[in-house]
Protein backbone atom coordinates (compact mmCIF):
# COMPACT_ATOMS: atom_id res chain seq x y z
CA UNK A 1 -17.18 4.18 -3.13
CA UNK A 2 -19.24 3.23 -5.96
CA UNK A 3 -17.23 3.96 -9.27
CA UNK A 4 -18.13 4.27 -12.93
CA UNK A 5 -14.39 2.57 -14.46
CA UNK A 6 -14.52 -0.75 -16.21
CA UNK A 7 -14.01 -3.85 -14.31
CA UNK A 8 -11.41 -5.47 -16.24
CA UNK A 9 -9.13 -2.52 -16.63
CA UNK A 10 -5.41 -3.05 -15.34
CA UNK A 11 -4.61 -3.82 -11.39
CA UNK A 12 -3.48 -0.84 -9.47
CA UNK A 13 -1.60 -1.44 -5.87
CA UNK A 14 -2.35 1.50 -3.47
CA UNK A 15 -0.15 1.14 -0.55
CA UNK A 16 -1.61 3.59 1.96
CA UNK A 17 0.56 4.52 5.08
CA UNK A 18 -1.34 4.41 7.66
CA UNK A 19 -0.59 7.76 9.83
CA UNK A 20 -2.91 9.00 7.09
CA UNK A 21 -5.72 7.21 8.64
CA UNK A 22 -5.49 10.25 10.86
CA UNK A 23 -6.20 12.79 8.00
CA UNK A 24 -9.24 14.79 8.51
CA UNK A 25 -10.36 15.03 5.09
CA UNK A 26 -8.93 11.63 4.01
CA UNK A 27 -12.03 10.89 2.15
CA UNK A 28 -11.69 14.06 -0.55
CA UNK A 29 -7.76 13.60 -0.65
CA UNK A 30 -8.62 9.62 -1.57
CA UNK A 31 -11.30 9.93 -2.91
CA UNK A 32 -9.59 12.39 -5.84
CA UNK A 33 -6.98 10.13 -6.19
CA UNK A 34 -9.34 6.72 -6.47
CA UNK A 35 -11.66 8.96 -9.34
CA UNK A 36 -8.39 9.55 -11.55
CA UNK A 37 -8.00 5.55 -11.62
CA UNK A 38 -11.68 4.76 -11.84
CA UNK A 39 -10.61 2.94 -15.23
CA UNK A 40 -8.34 0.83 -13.53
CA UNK A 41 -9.13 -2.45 -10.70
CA UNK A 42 -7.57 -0.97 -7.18
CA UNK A 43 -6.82 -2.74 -4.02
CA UNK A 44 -5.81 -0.45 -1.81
CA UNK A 45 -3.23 -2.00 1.11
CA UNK A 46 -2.69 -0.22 4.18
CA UNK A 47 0.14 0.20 7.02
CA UNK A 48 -0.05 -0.25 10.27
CA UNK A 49 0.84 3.13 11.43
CA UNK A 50 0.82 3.68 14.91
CA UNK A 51 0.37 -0.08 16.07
CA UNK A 52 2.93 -1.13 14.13
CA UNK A 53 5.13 1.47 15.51
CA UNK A 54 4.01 0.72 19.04
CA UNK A 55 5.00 -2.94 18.53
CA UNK A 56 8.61 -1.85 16.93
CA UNK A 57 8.87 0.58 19.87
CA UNK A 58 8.32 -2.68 22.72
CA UNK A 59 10.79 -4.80 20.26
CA UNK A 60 13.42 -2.04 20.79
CA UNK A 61 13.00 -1.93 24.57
CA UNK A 62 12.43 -5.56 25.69
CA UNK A 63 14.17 -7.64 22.29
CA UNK A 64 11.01 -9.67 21.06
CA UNK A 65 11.21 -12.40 18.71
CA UNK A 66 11.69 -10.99 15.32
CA UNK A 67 8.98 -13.15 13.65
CA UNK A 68 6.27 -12.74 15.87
CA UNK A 69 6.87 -8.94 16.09
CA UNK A 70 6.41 -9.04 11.69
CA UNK A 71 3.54 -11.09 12.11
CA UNK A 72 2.01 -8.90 15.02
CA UNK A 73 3.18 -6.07 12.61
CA UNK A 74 1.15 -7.43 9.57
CA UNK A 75 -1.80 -7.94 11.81
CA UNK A 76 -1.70 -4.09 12.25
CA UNK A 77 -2.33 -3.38 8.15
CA UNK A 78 -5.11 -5.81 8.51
CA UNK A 79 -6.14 -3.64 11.83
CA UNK A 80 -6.03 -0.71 10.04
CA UNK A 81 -7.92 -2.09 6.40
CA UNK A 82 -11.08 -2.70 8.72
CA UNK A 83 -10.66 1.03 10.15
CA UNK A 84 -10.93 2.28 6.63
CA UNK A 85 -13.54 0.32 5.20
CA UNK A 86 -15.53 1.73 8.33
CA UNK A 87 -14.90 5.31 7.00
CA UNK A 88 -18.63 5.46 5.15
CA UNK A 89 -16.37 6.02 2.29
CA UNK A 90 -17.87 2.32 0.48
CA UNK A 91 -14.64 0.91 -0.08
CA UNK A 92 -15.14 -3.26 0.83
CA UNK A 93 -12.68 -5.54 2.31
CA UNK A 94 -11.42 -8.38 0.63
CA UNK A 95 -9.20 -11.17 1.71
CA UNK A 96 -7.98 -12.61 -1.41
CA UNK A 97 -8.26 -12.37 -5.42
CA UNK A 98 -11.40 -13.72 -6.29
CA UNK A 99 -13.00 -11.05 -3.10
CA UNK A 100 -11.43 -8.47 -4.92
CA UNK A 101 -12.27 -9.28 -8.55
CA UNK A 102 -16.04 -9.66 -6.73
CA UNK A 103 -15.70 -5.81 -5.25
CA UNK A 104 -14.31 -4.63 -8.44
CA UNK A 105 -17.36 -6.44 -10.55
CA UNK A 106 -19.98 -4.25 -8.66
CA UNK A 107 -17.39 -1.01 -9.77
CA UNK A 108 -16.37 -0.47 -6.28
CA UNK A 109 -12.72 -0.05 -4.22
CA UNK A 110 -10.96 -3.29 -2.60
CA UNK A 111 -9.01 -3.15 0.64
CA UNK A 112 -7.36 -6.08 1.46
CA UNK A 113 -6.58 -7.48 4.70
CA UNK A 114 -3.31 -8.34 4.46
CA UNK A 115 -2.98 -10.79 7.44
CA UNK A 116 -5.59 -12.92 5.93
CA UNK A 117 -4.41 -12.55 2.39
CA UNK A 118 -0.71 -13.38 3.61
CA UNK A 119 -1.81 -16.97 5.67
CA UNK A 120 -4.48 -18.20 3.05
CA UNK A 121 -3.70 -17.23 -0.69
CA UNK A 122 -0.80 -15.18 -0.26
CA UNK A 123 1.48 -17.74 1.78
CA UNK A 124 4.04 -17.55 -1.07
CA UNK A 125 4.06 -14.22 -0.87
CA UNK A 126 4.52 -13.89 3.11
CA UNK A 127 7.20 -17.39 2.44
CA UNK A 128 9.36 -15.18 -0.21
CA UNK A 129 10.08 -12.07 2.84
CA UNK A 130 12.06 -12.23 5.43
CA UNK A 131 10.68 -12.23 8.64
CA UNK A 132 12.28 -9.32 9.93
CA UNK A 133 11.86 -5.09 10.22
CA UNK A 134 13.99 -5.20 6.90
CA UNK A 135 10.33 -5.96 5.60
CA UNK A 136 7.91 -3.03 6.07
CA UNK A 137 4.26 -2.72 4.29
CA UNK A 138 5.77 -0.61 1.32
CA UNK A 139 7.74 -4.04 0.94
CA UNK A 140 4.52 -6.48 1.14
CA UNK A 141 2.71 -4.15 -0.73
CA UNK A 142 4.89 -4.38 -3.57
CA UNK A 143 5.41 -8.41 -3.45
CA UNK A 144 1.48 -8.29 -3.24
CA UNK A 145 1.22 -6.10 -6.51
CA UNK A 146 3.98 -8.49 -8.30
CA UNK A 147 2.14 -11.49 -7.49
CA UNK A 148 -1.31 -10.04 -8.79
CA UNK A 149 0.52 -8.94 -11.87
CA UNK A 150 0.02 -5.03 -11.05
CA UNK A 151 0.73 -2.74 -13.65
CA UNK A 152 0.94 0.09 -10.92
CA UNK A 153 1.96 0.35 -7.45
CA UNK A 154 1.84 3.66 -6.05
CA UNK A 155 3.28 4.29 -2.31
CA UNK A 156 0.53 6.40 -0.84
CA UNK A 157 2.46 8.39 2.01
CA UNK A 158 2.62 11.64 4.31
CA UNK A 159 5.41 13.11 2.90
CA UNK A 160 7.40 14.65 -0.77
CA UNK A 161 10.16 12.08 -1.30
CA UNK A 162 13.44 13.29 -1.03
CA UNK A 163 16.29 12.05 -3.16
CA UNK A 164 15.80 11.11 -6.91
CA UNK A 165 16.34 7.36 -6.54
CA UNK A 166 14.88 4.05 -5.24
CA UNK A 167 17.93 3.87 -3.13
CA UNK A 168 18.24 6.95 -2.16
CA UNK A 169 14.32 6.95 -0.72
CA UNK A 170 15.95 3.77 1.38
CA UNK A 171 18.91 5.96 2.33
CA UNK A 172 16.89 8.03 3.75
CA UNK A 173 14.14 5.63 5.45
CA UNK A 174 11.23 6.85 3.08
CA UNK A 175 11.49 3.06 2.12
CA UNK A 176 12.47 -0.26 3.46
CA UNK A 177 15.54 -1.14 2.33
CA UNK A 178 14.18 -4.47 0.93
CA UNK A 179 12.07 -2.45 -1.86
CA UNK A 180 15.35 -2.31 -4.44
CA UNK A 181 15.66 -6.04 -4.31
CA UNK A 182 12.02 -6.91 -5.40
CA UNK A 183 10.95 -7.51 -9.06
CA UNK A 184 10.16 -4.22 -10.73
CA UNK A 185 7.15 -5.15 -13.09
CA UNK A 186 5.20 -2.50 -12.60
CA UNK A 187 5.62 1.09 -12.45
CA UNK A 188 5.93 2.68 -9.08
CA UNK A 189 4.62 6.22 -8.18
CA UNK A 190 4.73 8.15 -4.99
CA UNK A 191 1.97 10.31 -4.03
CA UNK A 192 2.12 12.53 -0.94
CA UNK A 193 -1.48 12.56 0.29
CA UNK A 194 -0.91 14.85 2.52
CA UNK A 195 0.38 17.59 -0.16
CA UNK A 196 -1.24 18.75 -3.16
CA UNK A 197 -4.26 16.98 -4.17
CA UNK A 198 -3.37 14.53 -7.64
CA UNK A 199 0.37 14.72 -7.49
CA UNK A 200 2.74 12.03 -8.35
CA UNK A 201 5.70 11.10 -9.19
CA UNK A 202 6.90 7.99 -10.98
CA UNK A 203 10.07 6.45 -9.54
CA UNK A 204 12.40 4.98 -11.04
CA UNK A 205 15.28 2.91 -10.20
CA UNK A 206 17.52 5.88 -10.96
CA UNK A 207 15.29 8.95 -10.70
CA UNK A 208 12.11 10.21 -10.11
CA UNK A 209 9.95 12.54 -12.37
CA UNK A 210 7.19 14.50 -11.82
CA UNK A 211 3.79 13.48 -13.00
CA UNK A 212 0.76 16.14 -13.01
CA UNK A 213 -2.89 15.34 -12.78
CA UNK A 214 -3.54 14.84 -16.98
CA UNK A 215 -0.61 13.19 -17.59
């Protein structure tokens, strides 16, 4: 997706769940969203959808090791970045930083495959999470957007959020539960992809409030 936004504007975090992999018209509902930040530097990260769920769904019946089931789990987003980037929507894969700051130099959309990003640049990162299913890709995707010094992370997802809260979107499993302890320093938005086209809503630690396309 070739784009006409400048290539030093601010670092936006798309985490994109990925049951909407599934979406039929995934490219217009995307690509609507990716024009309104076309003056901004996006890296979009994605879940792991149904893998990861089949993995969680074998931990549950035959108790796997914790750790290897988050790594297999994070090997899923990294399954699912290569499905998108094969979309013919032009969006490019990157691994680490200076991949994406390459992609976003030629004005075009960086997905990043997590699994690499996590064992090579990103150890840190993948060091400062637990190693657990308290840790989910909304999680990773927001230490990955703190550690690139994000100004925006928005939670792409399949769904309206209900509750008003951060901790009520845990409550009630829209969110891991280890979201609320992570650094907030950048604004978070949640966009329902699978609702009206360029809605979202900025949440805050206390409440959420609604945000229309110009705004």
């Amino acid at each position: 997706m070739r784009r006409t936004g400048k290539s030093d504007g601010g670092v936006v975090v798309l985490k994109l769940g990925g049951s909407l992999l599934s979406l039929p018209d995934l490219h217009v509902r995307l690509g609507v969203l990716l024009v309104e930040l076309s003056e901004q530097r996006v890296v979009i990260v994605t879940g792991g959808g149904i893998a990861a769920d089949r993995i969680r769904m074998l931990d549950d019946r035959l108790r796997l090791s914790a750790v290897q089931c988050h790594r297999d789990a994070i090997g899923t987003m990294s399954f699912s970045a290569g499905v998108l980037v094969r979309t013919g929507m032009g969006l490019r894969l990157a691994t680490d930083r200076r991949s994406a700051e390459s992609i976003w130099a030629s004005g075009q959309v960086a997905v990043l495959s997590t699994a690499e990003f996590l064992g090579g640049e990103g150890r840190s990162v993948y060091a400062s999470l637990p190693e657990s299913w308290l840790v989910t890709s909304d999680s990773i995707a927001a230490s990955i957007a703190d550690s690139w010094g994000a100004e925006l992370l928005i939670l792409g997802k399949s769904c309206d959020p209900e509750g008003t809260s951060l901790g009520a979107l845990s409550l009630a499993g829209m969110v891991d539960g280890w979201l609320e302890k992570l650094p907030g320093r950048f604004q978070l938005e949640w966009c329902n992809l699978r609702g009206s086209l360029s809605h979202r809503q900025v949440i805050q630690r206390g409440t959420a409030v609604d945000r229309g396309r110009n705004s």
